[in-house]
Structures are given as C-alpha cells and as structure tokens.
N, C-alpha and C. Protein backbone atom coordinates (compact mmCIF):
# COMPACT_ATOMS: atom_id res chain seq x y z
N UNK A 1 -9.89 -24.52 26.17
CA UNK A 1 -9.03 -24.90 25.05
C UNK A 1 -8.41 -23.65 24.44
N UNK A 2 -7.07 -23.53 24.12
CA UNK A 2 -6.75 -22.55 23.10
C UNK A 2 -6.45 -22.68 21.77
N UNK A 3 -7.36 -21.89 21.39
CA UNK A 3 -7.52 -22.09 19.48
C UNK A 3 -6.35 -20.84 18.94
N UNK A 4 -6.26 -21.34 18.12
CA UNK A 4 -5.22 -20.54 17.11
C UNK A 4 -5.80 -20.31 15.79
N UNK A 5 -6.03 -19.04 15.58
CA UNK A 5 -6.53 -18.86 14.49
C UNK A 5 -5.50 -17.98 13.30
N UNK A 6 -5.51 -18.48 12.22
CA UNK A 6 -4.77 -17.59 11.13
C UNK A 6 -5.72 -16.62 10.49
N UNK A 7 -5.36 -15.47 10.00
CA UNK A 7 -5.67 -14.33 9.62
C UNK A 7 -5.97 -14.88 7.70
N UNK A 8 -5.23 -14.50 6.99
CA UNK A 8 -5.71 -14.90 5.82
C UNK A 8 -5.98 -15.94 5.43
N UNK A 9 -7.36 -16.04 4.56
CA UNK A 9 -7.63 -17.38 3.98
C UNK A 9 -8.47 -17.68 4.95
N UNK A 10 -8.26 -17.60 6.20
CA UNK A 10 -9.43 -18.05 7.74
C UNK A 10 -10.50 -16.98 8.07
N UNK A 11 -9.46 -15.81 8.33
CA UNK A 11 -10.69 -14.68 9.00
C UNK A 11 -11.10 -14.02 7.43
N UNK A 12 -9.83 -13.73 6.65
CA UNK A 12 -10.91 -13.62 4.96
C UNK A 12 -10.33 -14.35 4.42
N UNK A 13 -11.01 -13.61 3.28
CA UNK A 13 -10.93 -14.93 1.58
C UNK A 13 -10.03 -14.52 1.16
N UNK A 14 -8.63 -14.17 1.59
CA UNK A 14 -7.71 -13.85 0.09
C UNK A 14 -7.34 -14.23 -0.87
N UNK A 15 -8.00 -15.41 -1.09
CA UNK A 15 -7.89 -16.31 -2.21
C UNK A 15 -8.86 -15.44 -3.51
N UNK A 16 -9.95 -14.58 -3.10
CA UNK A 16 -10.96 -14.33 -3.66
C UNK A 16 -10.24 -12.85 -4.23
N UNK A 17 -10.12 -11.99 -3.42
CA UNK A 17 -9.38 -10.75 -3.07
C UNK A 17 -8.14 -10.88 -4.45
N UNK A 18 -7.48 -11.83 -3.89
CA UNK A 18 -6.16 -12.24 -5.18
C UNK A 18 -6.60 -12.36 -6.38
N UNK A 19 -7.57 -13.20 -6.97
CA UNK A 19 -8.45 -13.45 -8.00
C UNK A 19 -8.63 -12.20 -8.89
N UNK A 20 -9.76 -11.46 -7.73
CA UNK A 20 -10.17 -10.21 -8.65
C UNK A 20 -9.05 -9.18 -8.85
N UNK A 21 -8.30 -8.75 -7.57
CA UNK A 21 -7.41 -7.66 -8.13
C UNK A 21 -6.41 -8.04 -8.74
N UNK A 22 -5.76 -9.16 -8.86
CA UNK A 22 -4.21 -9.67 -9.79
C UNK A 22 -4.45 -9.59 -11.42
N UNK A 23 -6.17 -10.21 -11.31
CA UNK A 23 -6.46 -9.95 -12.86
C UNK A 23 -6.63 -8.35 -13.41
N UNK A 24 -6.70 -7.74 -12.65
CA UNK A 24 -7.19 -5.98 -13.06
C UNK A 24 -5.68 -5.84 -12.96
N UNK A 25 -4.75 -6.08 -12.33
CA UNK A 25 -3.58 -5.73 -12.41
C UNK A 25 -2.92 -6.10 -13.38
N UNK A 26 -3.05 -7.10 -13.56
CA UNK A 26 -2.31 -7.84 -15.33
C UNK A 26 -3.01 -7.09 -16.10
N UNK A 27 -4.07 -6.86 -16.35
CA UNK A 27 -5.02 -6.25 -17.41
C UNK A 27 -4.25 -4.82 -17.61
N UNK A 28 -4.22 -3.84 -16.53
CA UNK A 28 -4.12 -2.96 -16.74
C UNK A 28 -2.70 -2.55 -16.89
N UNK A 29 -1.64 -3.39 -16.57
CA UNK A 29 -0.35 -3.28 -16.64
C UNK A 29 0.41 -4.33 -18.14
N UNK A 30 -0.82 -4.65 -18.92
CA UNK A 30 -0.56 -5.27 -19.84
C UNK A 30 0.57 -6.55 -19.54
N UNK A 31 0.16 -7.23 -18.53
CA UNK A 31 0.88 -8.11 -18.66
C UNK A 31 -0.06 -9.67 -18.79
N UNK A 32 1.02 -10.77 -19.07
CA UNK A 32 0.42 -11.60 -19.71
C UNK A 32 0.05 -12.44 -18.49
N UNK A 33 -0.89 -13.49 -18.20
CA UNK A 33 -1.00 -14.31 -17.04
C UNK A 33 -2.12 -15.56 -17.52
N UNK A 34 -2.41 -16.44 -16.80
CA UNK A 34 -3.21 -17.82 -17.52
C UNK A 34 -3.67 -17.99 -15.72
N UNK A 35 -4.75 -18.42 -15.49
CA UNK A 35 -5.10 -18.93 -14.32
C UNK A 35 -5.52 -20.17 -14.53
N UNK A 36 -4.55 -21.28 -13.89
CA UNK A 36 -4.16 -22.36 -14.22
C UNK A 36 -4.62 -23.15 -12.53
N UNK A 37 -4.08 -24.01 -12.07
CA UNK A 37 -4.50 -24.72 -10.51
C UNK A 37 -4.39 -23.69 -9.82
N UNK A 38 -5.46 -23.42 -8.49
CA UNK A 38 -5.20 -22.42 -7.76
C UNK A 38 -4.29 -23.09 -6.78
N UNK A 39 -3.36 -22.16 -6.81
CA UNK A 39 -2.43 -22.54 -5.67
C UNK A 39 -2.18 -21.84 -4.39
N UNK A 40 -1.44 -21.76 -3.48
CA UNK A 40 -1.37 -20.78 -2.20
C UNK A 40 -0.31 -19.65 -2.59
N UNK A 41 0.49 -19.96 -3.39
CA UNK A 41 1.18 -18.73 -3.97
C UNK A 41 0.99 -18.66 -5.30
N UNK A 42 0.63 -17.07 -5.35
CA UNK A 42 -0.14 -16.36 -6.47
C UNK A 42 0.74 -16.56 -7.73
N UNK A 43 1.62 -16.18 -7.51
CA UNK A 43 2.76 -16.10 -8.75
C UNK A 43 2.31 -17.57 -9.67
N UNK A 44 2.54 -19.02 -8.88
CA UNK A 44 1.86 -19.79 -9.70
C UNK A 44 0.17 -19.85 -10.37
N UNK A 45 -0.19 -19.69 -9.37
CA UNK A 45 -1.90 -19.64 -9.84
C UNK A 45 -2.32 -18.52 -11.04
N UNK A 46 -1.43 -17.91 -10.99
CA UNK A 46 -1.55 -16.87 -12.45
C UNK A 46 -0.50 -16.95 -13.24
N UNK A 47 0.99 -17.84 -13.11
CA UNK A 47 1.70 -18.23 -13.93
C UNK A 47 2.61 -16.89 -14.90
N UNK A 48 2.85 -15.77 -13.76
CA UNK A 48 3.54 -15.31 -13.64
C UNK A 48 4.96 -15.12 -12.69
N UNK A 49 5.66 -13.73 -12.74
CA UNK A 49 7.07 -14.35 -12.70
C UNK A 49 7.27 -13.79 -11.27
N UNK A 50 7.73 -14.24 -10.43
CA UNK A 50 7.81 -13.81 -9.02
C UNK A 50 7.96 -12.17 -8.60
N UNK A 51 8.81 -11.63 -9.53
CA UNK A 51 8.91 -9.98 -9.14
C UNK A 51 7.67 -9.42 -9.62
N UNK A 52 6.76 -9.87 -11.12
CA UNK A 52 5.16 -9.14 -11.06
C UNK A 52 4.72 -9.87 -9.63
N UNK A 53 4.96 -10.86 -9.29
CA UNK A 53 3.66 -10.99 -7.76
C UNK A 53 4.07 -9.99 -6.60
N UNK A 54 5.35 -10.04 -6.28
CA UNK A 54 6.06 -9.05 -5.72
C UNK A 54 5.73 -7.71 -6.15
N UNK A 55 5.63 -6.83 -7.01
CA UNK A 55 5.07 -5.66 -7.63
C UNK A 55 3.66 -5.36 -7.09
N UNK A 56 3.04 -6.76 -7.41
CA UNK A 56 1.36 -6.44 -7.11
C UNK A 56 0.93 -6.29 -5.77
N UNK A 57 1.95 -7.13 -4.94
CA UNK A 57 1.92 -7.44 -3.63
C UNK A 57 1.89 -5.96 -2.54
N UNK A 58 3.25 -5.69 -3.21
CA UNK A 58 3.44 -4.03 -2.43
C UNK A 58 2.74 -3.37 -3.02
N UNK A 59 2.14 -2.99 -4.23
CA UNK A 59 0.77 -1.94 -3.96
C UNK A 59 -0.72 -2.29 -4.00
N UNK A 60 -0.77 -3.68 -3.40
CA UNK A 60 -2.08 -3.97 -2.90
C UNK A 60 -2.16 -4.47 -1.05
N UNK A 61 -1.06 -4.68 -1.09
CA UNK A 61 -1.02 -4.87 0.61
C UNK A 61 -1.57 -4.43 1.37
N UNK A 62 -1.37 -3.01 1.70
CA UNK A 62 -1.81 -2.53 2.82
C UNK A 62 -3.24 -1.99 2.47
N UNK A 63 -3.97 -2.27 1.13
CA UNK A 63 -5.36 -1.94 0.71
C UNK A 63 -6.24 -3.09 1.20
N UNK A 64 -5.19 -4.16 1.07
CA UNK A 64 -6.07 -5.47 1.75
C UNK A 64 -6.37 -5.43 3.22
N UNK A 65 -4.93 -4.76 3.98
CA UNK A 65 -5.22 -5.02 5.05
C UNK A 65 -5.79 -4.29 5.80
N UNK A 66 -6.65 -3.17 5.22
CA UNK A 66 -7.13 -2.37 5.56
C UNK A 66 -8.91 -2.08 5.30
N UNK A 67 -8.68 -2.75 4.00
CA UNK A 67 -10.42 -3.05 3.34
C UNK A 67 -10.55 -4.38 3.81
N UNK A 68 -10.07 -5.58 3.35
CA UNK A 68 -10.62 -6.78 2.89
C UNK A 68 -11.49 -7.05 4.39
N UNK A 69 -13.08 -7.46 3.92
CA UNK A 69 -13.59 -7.47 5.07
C UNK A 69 -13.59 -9.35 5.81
N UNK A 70 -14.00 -9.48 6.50
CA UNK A 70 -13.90 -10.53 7.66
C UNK A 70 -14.63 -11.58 7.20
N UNK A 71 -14.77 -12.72 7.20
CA UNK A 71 -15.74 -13.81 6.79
C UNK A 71 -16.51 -13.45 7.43
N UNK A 72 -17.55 -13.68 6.79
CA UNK A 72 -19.41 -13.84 7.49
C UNK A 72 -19.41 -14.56 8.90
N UNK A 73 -19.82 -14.33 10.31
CA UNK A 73 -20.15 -14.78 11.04
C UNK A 73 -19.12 -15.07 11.41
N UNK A 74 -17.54 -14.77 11.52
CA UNK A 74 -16.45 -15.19 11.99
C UNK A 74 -16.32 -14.92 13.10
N UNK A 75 -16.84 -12.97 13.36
CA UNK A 75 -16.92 -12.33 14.52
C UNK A 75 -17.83 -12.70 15.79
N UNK A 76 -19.10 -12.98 15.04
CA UNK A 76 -19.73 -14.03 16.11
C UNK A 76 -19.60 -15.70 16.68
N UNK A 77 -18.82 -15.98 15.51
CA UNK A 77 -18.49 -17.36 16.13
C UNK A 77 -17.39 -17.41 17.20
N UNK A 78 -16.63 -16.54 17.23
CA UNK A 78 -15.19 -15.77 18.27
C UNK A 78 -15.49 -15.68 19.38
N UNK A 79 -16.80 -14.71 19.00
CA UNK A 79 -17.10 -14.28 20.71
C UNK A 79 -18.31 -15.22 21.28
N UNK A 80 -18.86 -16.58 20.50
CA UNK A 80 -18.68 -17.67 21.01
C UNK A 80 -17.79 -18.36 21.93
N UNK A 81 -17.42 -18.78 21.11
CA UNK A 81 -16.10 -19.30 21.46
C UNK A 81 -15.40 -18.71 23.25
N UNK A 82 -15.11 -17.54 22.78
CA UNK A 82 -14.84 -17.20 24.42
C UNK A 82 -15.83 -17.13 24.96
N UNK A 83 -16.87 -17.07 25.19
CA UNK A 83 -18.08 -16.62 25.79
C UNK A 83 -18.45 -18.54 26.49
N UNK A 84 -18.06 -19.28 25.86
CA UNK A 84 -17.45 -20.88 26.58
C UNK A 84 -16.15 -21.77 26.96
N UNK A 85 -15.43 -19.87 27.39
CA UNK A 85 -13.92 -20.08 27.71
C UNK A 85 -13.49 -20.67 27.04
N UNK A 86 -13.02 -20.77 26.14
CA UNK A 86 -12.19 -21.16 25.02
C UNK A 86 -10.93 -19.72 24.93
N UNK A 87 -9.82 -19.76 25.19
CA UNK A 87 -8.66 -18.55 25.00
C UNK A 87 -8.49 -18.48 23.35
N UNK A 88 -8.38 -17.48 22.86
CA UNK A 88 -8.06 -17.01 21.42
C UNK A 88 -7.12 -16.51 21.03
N UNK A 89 -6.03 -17.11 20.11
CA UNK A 89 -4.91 -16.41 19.91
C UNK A 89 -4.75 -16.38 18.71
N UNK A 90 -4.48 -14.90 17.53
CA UNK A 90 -4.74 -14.79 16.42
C UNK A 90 -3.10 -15.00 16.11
N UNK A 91 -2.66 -15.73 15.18
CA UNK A 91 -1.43 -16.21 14.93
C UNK A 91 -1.00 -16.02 13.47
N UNK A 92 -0.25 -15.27 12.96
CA UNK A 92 -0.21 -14.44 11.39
C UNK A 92 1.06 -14.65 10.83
N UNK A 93 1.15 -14.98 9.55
CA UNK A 93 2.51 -14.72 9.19
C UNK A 93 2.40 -14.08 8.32
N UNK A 94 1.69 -12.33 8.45
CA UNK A 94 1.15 -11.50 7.10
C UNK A 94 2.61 -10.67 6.94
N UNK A 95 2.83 -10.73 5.35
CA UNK A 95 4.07 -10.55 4.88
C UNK A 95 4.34 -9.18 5.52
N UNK A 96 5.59 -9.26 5.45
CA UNK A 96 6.29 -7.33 6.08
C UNK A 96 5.75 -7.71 7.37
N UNK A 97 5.04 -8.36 8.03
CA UNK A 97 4.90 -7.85 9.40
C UNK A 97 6.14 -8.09 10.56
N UNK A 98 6.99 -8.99 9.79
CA UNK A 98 7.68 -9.69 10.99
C UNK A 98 8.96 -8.67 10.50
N UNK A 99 8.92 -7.76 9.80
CA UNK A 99 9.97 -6.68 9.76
C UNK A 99 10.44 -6.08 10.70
N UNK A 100 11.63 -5.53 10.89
CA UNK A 100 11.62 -4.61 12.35
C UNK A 100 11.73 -3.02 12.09
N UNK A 101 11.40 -2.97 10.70
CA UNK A 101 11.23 -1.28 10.14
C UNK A 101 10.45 -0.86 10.75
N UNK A 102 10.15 0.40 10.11
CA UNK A 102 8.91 1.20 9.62
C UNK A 102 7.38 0.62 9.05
N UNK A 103 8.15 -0.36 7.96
CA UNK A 103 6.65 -1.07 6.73
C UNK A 103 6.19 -1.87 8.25
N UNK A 104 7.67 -2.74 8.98
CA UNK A 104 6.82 -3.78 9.74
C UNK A 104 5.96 -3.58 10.89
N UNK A 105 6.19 -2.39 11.10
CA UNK A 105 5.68 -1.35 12.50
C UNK A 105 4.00 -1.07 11.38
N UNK A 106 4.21 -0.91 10.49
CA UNK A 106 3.11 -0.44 9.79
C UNK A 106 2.00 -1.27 9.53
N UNK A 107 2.96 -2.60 9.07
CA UNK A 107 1.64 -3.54 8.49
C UNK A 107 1.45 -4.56 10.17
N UNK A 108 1.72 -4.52 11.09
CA UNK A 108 1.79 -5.06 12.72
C UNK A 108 0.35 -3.69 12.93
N UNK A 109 0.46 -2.40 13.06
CA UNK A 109 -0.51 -1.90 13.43
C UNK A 109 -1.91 -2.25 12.28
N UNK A 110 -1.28 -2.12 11.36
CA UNK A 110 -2.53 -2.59 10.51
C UNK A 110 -3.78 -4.04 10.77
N UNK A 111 -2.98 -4.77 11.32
CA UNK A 111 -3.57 -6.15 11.52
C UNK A 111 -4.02 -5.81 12.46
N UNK A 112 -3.08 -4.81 13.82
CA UNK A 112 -4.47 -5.02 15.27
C UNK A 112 -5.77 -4.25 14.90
N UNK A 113 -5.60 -3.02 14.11
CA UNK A 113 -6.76 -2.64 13.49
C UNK A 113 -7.71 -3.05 12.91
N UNK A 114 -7.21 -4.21 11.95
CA UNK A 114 -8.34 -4.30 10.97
C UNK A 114 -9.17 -5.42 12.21
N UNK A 115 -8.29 -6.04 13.01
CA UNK A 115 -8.89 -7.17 13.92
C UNK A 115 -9.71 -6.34 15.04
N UNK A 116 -9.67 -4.87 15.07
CA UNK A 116 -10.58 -3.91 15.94
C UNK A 116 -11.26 -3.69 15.53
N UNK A 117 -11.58 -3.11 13.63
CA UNK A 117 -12.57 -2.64 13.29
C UNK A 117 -13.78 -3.48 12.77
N UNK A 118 -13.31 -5.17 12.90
CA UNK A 118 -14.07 -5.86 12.23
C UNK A 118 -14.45 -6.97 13.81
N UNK A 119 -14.21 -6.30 14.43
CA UNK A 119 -14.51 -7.05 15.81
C UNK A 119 -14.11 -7.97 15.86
N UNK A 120 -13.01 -8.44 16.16
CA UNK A 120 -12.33 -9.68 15.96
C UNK A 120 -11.78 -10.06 17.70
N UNK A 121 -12.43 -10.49 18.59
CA UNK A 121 -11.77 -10.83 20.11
C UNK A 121 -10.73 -11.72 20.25
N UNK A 122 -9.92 -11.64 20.69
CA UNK A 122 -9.07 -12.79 21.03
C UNK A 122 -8.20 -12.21 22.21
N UNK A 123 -7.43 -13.33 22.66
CA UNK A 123 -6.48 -13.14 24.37
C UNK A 123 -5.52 -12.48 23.75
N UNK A 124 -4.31 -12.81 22.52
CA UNK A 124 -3.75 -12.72 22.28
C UNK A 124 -3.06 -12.58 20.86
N UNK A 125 -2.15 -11.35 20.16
CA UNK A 125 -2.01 -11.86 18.84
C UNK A 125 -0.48 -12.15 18.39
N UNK A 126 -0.64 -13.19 17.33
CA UNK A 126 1.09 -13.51 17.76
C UNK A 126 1.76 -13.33 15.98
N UNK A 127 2.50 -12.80 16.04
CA UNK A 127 3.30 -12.48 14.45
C UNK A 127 4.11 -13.65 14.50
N UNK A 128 3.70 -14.40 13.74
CA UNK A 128 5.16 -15.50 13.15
C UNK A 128 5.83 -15.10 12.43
N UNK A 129 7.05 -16.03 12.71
CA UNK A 129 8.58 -15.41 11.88
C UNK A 129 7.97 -16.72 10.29
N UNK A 130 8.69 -15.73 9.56
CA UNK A 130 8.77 -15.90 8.48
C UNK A 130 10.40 -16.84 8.02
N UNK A 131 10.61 -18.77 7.76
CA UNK A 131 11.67 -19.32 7.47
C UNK A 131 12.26 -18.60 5.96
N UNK A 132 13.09 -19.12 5.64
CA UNK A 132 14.20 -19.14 4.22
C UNK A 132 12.97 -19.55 3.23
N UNK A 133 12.46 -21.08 3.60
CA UNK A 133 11.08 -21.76 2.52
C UNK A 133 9.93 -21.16 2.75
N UNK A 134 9.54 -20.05 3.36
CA UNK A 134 8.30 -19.78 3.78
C UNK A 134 7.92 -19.88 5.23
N UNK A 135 6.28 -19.37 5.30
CA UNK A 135 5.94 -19.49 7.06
C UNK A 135 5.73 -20.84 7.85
N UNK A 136 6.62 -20.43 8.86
CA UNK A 136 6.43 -21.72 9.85
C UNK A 136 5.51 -21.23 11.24
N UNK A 137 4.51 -21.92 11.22
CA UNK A 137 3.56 -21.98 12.68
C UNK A 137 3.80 -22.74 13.93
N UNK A 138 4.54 -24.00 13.54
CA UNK A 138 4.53 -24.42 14.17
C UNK A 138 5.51 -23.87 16.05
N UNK A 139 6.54 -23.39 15.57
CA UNK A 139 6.91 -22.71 16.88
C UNK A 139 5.73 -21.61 17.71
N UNK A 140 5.23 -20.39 17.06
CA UNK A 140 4.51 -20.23 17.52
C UNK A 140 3.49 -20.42 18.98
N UNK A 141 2.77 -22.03 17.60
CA UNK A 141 2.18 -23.30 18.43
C UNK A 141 2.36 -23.79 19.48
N UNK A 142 3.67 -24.39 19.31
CA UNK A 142 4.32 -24.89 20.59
C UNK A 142 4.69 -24.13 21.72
N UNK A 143 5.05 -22.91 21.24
CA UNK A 143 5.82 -21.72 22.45
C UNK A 143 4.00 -21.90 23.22
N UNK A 144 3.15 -21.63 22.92
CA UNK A 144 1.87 -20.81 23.65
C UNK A 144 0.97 -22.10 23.61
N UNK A 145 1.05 -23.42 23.21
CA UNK A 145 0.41 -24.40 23.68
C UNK A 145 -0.68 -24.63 23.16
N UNK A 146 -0.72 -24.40 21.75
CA UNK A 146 -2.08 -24.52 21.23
C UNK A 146 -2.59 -25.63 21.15
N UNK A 147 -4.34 -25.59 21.84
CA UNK A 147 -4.68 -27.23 21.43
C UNK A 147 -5.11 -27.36 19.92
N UNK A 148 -5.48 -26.57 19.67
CA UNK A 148 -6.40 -26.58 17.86
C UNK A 148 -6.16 -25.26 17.29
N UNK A 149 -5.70 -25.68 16.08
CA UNK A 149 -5.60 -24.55 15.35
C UNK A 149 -6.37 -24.46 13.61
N UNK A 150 -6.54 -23.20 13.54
CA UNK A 150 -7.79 -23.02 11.82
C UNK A 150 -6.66 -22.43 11.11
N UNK A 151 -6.57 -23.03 9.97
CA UNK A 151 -5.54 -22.83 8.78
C UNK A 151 -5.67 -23.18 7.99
N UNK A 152 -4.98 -22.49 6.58
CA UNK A 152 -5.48 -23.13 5.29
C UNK A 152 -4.49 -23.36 4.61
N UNK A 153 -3.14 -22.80 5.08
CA UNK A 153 -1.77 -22.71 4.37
C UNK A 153 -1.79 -24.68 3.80
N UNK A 154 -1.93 -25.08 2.96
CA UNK A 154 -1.31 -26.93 3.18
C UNK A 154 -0.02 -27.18 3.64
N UNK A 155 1.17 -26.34 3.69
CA UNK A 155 2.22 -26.54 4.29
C UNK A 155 2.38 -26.29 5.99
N UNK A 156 1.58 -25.67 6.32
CA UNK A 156 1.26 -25.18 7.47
C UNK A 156 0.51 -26.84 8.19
N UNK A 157 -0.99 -26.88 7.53
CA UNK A 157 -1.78 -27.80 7.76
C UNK A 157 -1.58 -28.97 8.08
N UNK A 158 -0.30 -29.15 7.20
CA UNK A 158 0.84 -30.67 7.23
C UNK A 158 1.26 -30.75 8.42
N UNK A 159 2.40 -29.65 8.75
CA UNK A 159 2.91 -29.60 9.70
C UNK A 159 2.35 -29.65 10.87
N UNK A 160 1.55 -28.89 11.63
CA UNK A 160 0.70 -28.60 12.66
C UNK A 160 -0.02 -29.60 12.69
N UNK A 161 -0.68 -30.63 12.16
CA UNK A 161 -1.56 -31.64 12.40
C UNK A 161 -0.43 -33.07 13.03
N UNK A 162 1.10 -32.41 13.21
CA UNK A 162 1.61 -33.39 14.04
C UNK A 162 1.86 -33.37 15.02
N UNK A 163 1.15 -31.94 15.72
CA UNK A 163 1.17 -31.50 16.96
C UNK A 163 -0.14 -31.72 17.92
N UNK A 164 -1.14 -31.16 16.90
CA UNK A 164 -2.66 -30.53 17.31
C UNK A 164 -3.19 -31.03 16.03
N UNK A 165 -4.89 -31.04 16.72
CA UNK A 165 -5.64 -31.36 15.84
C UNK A 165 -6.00 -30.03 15.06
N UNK A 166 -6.35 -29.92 13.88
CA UNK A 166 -6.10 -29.09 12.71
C UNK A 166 -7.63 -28.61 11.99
N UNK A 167 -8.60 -27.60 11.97
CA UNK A 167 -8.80 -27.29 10.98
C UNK A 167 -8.92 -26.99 9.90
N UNK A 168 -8.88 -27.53 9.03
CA UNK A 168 -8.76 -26.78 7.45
C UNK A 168 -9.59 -26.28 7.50
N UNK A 169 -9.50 -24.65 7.01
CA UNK A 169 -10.57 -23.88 6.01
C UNK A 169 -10.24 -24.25 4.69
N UNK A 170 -11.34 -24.77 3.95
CA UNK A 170 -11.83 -24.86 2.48
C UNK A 170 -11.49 -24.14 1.67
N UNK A 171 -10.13 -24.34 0.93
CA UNK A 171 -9.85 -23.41 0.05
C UNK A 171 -9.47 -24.00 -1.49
N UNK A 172 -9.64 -23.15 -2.73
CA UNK A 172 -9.06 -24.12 -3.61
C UNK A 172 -7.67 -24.86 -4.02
N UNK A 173 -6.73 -23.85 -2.83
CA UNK A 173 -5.54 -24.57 -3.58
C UNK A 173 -5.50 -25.38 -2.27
N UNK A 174 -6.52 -26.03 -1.32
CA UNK A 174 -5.91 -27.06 -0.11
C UNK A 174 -6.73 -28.18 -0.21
N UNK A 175 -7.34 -28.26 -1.43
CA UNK A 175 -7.97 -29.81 -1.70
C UNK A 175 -7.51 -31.22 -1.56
N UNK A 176 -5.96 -31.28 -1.73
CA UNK A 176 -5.63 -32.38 -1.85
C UNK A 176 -4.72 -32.33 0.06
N UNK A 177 -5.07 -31.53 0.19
CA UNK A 177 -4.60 -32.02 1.96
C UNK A 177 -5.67 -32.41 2.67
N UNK A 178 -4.85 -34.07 3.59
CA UNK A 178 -5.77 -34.80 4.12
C UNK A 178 -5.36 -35.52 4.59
N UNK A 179 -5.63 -36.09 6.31
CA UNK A 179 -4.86 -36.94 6.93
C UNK A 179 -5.64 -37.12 8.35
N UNK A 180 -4.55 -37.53 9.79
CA UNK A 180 -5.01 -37.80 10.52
C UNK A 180 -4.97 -36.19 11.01
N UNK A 181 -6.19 -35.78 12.03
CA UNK A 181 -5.72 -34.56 12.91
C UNK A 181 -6.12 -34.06 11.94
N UNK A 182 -6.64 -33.68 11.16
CA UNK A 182 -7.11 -32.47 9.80
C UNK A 182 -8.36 -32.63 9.79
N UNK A 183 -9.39 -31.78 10.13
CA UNK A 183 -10.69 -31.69 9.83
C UNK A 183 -10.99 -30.71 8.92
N UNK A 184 -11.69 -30.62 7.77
CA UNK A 184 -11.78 -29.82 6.56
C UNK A 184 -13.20 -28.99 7.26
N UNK A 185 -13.57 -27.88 7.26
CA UNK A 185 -14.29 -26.90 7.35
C UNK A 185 -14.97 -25.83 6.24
N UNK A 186 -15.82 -25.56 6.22
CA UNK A 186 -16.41 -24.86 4.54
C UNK A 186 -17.19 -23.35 5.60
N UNK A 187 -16.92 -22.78 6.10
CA UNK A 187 -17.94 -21.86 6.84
C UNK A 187 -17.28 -21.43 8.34
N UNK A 188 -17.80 -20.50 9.28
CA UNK A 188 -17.11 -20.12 10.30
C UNK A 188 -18.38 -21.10 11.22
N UNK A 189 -19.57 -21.40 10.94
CA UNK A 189 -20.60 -22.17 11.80
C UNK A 189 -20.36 -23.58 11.95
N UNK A 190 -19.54 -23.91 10.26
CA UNK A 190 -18.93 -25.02 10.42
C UNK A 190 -17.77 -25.43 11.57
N UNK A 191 -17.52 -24.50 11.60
CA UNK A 191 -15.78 -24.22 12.60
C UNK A 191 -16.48 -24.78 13.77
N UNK A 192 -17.48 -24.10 14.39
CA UNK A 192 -18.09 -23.97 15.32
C UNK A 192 -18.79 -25.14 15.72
N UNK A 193 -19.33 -25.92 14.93
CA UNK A 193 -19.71 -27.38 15.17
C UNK A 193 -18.78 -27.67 15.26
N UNK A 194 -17.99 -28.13 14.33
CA UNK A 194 -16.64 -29.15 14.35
C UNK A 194 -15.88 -28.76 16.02
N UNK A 195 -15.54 -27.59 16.29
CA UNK A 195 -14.89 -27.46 17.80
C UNK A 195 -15.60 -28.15 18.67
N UNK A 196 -17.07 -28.10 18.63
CA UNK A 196 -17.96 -29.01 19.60
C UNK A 196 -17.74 -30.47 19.73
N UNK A 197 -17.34 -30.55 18.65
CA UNK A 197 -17.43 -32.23 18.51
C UNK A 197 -15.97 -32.90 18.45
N UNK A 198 -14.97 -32.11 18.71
CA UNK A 198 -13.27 -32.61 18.37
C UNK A 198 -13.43 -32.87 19.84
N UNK A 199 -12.99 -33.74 20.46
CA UNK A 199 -12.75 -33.85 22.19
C UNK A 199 -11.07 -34.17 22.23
N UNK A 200 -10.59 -33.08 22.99
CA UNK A 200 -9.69 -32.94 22.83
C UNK A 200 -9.05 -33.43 24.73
C-alpha cells in the first residue's frame, strides 16, 4: 500500500509549538491577542491580524523546522510500516517551500533534514503546490497513487477522503470533521492499528 503522510500536525504537533511561541510573541511584542476556537490558521485562533501571523511566521519558521521534534513513536511506526512493504511518501505543503528562490531551496533542504535527523524513512518526498485558497493535496495524491493518506488539515481531510481512505490525526481545530473514508486517530500506534484494520 502507499501511505502518504503530512509533515505538520502528523509527524509534529504544530498546533502545540504555535500555542507556546505566538503567545511569547504577542507578549513580548506587546501585542494584543485572545485565544478563542483553535483553528488551523493561527491568525484566527489568536484573533489577530494576518501580517502579525505573517511577522511571527518568518521569524519562527525555520526554528521550527529545524527544532520542533517528531511525535513519539512516529519513527518507529514508519519503519514498521515499510518493514511490511508498505511504500512511504512524505507529502508537505510547508510554507516557502514550494518557492523557487533561495528561502525555497532553504526551507526544501530543511525538511529533508529534519526528516534525517529525526529518522523519518520513506520512498519518497513530495512538496505540494500551494492554490490562491490555500494547500491542495489532492493532485499530489492522484499524480503518485496514494492508497491512504494521515492528515489533519480539515480542508485537506474533506477533500482527499473522496479519493482515499483518510486518516485524521486528532487535532483541536479538526473536531468537527467527519464522514465516510475518515478515520480519526489520537497517537502514531493508533495509526498503526487503524492501517491494520482499513482493508483496502
């Protein structure tokens, strides 16, 4: 089977990551913010104005993608996974990467790294393009044939569950996504049962 796995929110928590540093950043930049529904974009979930998320974004980026460490047991559930032929293809739509600069050359090496230093196996890794409304997976998907894919985006989750059957990782702003083809997941062991048991 080939799984498709997304990078934030799946392999880490940036939901958690966002939390702690956006608030030290408002704090210390005196700006005002309310943490209100968590959502998948920050700017709402702290109810600030798109250029502070943008501000915070570019000088915490490449600290994330360079520190933020890996979910617990992600690395061993991977090399599961292949280790019962299963193909792995890490599938990203981490901002700046799909640039054709310098930053995008920058934050593209950054991801195969951090996916080296935190042992992360897979066949293949694939940068998604970034639409006008945000990231779309689904081409990706389709170009390379994914049977199942782990994601937490809900716009993503929507989409892709009309292709392939769908993991959700457990996040707070993807509670209210739910349907056919969507299996909700809380853990990387969870992942790991649930693949056993999807017959695809």
């Amino acid at each position: 089977m080939r799984i498709g796995i997304d990078i934030d929110g799946v392999l880490t928590n940036v939901h958690q990551f966002t939390i702690d540093y956006f608030t030290k950043y408002c704090v210390e930049n005196n700006i005002e913010y309310t943490i209100g529904d968590c959502d998948y974009e920050s700017a709402t979930t702290f109810n600030v104005s798109n250029k502070t998320d943008e501000d915070f974004w570019y000088e915490h980026i490449f600290y994330y993608a360079k520190n933020q460490p890996a979910r617990i047991f992600s690395s061993e559930v991977i090399k599961k996974l292949k280790k019962e032929g299963h193909e792995i293809y890490i599938i990203t739509a981490r901002w700046l990467s799909n640039k054709s600069d310098e930053t995008g050359n920058k934050m593209r090496n950054a991801v195969e790294n951090w996916l080296h230093n935190n042992d992360i196996k897979y066949d293949k890794l694939i940068f998604s393009k970034l639409k006008e409304y945000g990231e779309r997976k689904i081409e990706s998907c389709e170009n390379t044939k994914i049977d199942l894919m782990i994601e937490d985006s809900p716009q993503n989750i929507i989409e892709l569950s009309a292709v392939c059957p769908i993991i959700c990782f457990d996040n707070s702003y993807n509670q209210n996504v739910e349907g056919n083809n969507i299996y909700r997941c809380y853990s990387w062991y969870d992942i790991y049962k649930k693949i056993r048991e999807i017959n695809i």
